[in-house]
N, C-alpha and C. Protein backbone atom coordinates (compact mmCIF):
# COMPACT_ATOMS: atom_id res chain seq x y z
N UNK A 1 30.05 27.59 0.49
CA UNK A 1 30.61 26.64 1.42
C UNK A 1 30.11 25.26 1.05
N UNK A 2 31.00 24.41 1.12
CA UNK A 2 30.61 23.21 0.45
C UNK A 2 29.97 22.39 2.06
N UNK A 3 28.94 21.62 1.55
CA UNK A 3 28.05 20.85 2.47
C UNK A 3 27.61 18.99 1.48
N UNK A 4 27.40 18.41 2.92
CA UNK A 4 26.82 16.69 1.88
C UNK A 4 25.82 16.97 2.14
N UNK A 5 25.00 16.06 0.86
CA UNK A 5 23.77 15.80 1.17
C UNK A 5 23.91 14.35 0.69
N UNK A 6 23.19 13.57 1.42
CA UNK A 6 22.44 12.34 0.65
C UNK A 6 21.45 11.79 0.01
N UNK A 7 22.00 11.53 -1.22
CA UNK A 7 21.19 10.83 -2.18
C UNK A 7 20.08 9.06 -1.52
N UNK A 8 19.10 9.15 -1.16
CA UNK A 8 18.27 8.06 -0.51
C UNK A 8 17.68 7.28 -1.95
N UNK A 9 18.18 6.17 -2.15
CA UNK A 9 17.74 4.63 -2.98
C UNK A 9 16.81 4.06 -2.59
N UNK A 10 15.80 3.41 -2.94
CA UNK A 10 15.13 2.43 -2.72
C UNK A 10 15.05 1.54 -3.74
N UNK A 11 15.24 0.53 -3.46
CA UNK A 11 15.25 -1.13 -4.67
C UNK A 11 16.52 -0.31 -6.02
N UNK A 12 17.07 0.23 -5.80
CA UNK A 12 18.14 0.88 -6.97
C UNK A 12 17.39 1.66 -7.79
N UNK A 13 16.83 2.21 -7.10
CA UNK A 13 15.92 3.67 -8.04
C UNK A 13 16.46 4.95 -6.88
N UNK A 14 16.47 6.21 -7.32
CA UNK A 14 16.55 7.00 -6.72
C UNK A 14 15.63 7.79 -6.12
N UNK A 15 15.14 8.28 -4.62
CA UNK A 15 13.86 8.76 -4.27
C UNK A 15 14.11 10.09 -3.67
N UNK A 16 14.89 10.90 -3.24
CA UNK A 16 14.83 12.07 -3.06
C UNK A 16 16.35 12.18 -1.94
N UNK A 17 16.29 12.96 -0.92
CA UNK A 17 17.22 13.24 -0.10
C UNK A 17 16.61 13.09 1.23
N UNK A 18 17.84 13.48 2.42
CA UNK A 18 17.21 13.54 3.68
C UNK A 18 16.22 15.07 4.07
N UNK A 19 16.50 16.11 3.68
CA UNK A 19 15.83 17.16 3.66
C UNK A 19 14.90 17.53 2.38
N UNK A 20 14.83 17.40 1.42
CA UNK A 20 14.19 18.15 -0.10
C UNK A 20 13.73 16.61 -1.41
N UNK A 21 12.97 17.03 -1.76
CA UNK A 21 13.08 16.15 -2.95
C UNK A 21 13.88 16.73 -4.02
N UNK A 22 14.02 15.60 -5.12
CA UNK A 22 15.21 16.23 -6.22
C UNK A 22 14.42 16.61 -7.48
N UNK A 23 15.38 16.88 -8.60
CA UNK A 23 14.96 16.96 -9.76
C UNK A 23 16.11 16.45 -10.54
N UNK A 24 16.28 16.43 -11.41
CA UNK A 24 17.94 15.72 -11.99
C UNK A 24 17.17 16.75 -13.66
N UNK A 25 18.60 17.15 -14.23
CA UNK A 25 18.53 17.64 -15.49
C UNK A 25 19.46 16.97 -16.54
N UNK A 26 19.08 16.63 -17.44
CA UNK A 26 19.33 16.33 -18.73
C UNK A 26 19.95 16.49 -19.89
N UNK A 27 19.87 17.71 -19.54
CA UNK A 27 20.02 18.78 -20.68
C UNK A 27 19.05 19.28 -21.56
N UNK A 28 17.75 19.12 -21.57
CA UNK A 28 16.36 19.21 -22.04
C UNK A 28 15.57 19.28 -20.91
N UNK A 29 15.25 18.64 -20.35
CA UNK A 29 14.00 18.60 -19.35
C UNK A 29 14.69 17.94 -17.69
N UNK A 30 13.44 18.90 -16.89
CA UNK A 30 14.03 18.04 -15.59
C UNK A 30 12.86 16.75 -15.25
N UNK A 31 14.03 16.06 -14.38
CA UNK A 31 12.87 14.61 -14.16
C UNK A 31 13.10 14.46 -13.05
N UNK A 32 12.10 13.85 -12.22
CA UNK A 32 12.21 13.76 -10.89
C UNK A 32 11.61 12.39 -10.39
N UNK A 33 12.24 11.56 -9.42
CA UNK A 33 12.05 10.19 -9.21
C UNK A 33 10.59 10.06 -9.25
N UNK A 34 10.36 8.44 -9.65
CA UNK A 34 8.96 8.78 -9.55
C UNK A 34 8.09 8.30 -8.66
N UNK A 35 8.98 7.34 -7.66
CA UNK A 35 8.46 7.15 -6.40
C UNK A 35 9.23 7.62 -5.04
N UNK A 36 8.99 9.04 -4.77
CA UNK A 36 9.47 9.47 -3.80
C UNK A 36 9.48 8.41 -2.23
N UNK A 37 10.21 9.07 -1.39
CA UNK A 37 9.38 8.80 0.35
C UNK A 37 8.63 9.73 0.78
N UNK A 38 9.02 10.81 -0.24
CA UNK A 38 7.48 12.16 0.57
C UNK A 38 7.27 12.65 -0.78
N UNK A 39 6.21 12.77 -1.37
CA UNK A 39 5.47 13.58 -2.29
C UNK A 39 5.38 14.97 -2.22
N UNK A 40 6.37 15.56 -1.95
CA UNK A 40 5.86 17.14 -1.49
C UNK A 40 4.87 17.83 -2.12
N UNK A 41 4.33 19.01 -1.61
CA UNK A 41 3.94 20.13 -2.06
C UNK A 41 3.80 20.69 -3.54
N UNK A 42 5.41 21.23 -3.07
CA UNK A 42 6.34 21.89 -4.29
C UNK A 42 6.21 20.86 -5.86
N UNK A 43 6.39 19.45 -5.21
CA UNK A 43 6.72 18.46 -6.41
C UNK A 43 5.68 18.33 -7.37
N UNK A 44 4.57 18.56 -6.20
CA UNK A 44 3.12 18.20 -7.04
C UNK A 44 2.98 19.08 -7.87
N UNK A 45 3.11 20.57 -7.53
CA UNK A 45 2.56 21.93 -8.12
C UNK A 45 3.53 21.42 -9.28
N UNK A 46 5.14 21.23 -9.11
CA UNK A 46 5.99 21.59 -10.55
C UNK A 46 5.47 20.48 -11.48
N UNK A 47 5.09 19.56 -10.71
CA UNK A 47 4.58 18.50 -11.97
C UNK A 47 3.20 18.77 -12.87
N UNK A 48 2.20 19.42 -11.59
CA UNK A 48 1.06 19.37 -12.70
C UNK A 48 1.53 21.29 -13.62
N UNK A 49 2.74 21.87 -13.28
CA UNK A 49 2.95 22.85 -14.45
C UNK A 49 3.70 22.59 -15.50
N UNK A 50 4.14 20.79 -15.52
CA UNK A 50 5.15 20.54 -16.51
C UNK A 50 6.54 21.21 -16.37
N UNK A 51 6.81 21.43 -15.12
CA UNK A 51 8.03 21.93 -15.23
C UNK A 51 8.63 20.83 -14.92
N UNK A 52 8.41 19.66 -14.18
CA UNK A 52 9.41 18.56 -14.21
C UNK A 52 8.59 17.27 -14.63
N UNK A 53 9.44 16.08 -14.58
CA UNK A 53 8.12 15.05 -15.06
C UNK A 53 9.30 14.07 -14.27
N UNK A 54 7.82 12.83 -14.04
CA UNK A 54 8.32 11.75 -13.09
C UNK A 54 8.79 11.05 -14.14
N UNK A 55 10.01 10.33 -13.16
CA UNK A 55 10.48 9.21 -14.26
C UNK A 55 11.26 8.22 -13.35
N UNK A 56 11.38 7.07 -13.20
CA UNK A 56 12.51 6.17 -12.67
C UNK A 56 13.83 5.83 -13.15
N UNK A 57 14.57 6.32 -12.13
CA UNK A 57 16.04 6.87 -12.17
C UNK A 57 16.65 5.90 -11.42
N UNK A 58 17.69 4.92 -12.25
CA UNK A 58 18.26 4.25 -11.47
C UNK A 58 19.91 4.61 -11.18
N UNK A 59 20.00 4.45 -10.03
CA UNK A 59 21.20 5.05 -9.38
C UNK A 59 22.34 5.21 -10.33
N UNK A 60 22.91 4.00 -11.47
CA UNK A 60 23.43 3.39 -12.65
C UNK A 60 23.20 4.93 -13.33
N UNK A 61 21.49 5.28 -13.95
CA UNK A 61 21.81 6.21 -14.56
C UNK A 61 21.96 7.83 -14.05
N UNK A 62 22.55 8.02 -12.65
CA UNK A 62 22.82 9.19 -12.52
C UNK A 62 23.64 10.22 -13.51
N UNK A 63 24.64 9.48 -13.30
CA UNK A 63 25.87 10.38 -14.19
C UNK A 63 25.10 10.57 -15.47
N UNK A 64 24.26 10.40 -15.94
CA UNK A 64 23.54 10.73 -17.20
C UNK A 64 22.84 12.19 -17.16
N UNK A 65 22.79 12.44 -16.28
CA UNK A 65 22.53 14.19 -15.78
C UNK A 65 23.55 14.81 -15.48
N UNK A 66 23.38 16.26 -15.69
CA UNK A 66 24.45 17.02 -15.23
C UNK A 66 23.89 18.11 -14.01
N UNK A 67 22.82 18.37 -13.57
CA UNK A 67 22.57 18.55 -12.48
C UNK A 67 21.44 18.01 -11.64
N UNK A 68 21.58 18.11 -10.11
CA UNK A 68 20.45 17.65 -9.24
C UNK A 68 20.30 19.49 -9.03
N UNK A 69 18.66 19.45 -8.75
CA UNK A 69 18.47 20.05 -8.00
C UNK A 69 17.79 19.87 -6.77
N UNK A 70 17.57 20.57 -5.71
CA UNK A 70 16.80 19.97 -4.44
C UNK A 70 15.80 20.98 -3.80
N UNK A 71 15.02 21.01 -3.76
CA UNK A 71 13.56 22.05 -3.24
C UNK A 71 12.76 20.95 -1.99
N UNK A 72 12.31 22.10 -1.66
CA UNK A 72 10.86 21.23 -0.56
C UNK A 72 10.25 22.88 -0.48
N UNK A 73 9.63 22.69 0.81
CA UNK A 73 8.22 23.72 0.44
C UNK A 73 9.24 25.07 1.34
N UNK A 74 10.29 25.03 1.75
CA UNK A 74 10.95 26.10 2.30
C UNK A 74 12.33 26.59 0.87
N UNK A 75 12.55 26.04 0.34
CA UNK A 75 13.19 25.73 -0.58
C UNK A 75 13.05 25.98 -2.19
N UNK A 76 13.02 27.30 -2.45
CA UNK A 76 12.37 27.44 -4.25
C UNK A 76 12.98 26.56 -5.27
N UNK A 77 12.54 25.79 -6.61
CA UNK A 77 13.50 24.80 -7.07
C UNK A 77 13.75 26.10 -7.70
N UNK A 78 14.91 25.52 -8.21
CA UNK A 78 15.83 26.13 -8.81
C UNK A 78 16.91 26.90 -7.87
N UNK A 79 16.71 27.29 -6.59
CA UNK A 79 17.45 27.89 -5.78
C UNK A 79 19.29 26.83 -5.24
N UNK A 80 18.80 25.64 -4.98
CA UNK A 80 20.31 24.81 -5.41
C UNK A 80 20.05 23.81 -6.40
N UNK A 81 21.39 24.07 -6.90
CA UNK A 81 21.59 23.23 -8.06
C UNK A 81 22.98 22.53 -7.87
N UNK A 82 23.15 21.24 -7.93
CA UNK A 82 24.49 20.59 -7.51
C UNK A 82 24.97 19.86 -9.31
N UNK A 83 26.15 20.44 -9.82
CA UNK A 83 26.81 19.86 -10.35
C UNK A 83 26.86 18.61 -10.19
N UNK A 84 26.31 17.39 -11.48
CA UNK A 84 26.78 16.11 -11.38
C UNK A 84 28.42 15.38 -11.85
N UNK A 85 28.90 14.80 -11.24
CA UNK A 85 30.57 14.99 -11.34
C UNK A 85 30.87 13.80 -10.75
N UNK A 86 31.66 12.70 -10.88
CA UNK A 86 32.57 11.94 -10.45
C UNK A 86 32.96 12.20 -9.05
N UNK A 87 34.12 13.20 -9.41
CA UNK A 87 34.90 13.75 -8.08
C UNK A 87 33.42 13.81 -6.80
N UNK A 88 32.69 14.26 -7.43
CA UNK A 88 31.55 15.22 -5.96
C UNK A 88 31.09 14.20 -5.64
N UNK A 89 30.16 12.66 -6.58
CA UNK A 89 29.79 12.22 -5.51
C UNK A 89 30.45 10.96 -5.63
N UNK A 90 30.12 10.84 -4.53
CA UNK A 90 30.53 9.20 -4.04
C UNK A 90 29.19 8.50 -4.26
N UNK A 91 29.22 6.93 -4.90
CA UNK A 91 28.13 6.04 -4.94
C UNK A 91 28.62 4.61 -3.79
C-alpha cells in the first residue's frame, strides 16, 4: 500500500524524515546525512559497523541515488526501501 513520507532539509542538505532516519544508496555504498535532527541508536551502531557512512547530501543531489532507505530503533534498516524516481517524489 502506497504511503508519504517526508523528506526534512535543513540549509539544503538532507537530514532524515518525520519518523526514521535515512540512508540513500548509490549503487556501491549507503550514505546517510551527516547532520541529522536525531542521531539515532540504529544510525550510530550501522555507522561504527561501516555499514553506512555519513556524508552531506544536498537535496540537488538526490536523484543521484536509487534508493532511500528508512530505519529507527523499531524499524530494521533494510526493512523499507523506497525507489528513487521522478514520478514518486515531489521536491
Amino acid at each position: 500500500r502506497e504511503q508519504d513520507e517526508i523528506l526534512i532539509t535543513r540549509n539544503g542538505l538532507l537530514t532524515d524524515t518525520s519518523i526514521a532516519n535515512i540512508a540513500l544508496f548509490n549503487g556501491k555504498e549507503w550514505h546517510t546525512p551527516k547532520h541529522p535532527l536525531l542521531k539515532g541508536v540504529q544510525r550510530a551502531a550501522l555507522i561504527d559497523k561501516h555499514l553506512i557512512r555519513e556524508k552531506e547530501i544536498t537535496v540537488d543531489q538526490l536523484f543521484n541515488y536509487s534508493q532511500i532507505c528508512l530505519f529507527n530503533a523499531m524499524i530494521d534498516f533494510g526493512k523499507i526501501k523506497i525507489d528513487v524516481n521522478r514520478e514518486r517524489i515531489r521536491i
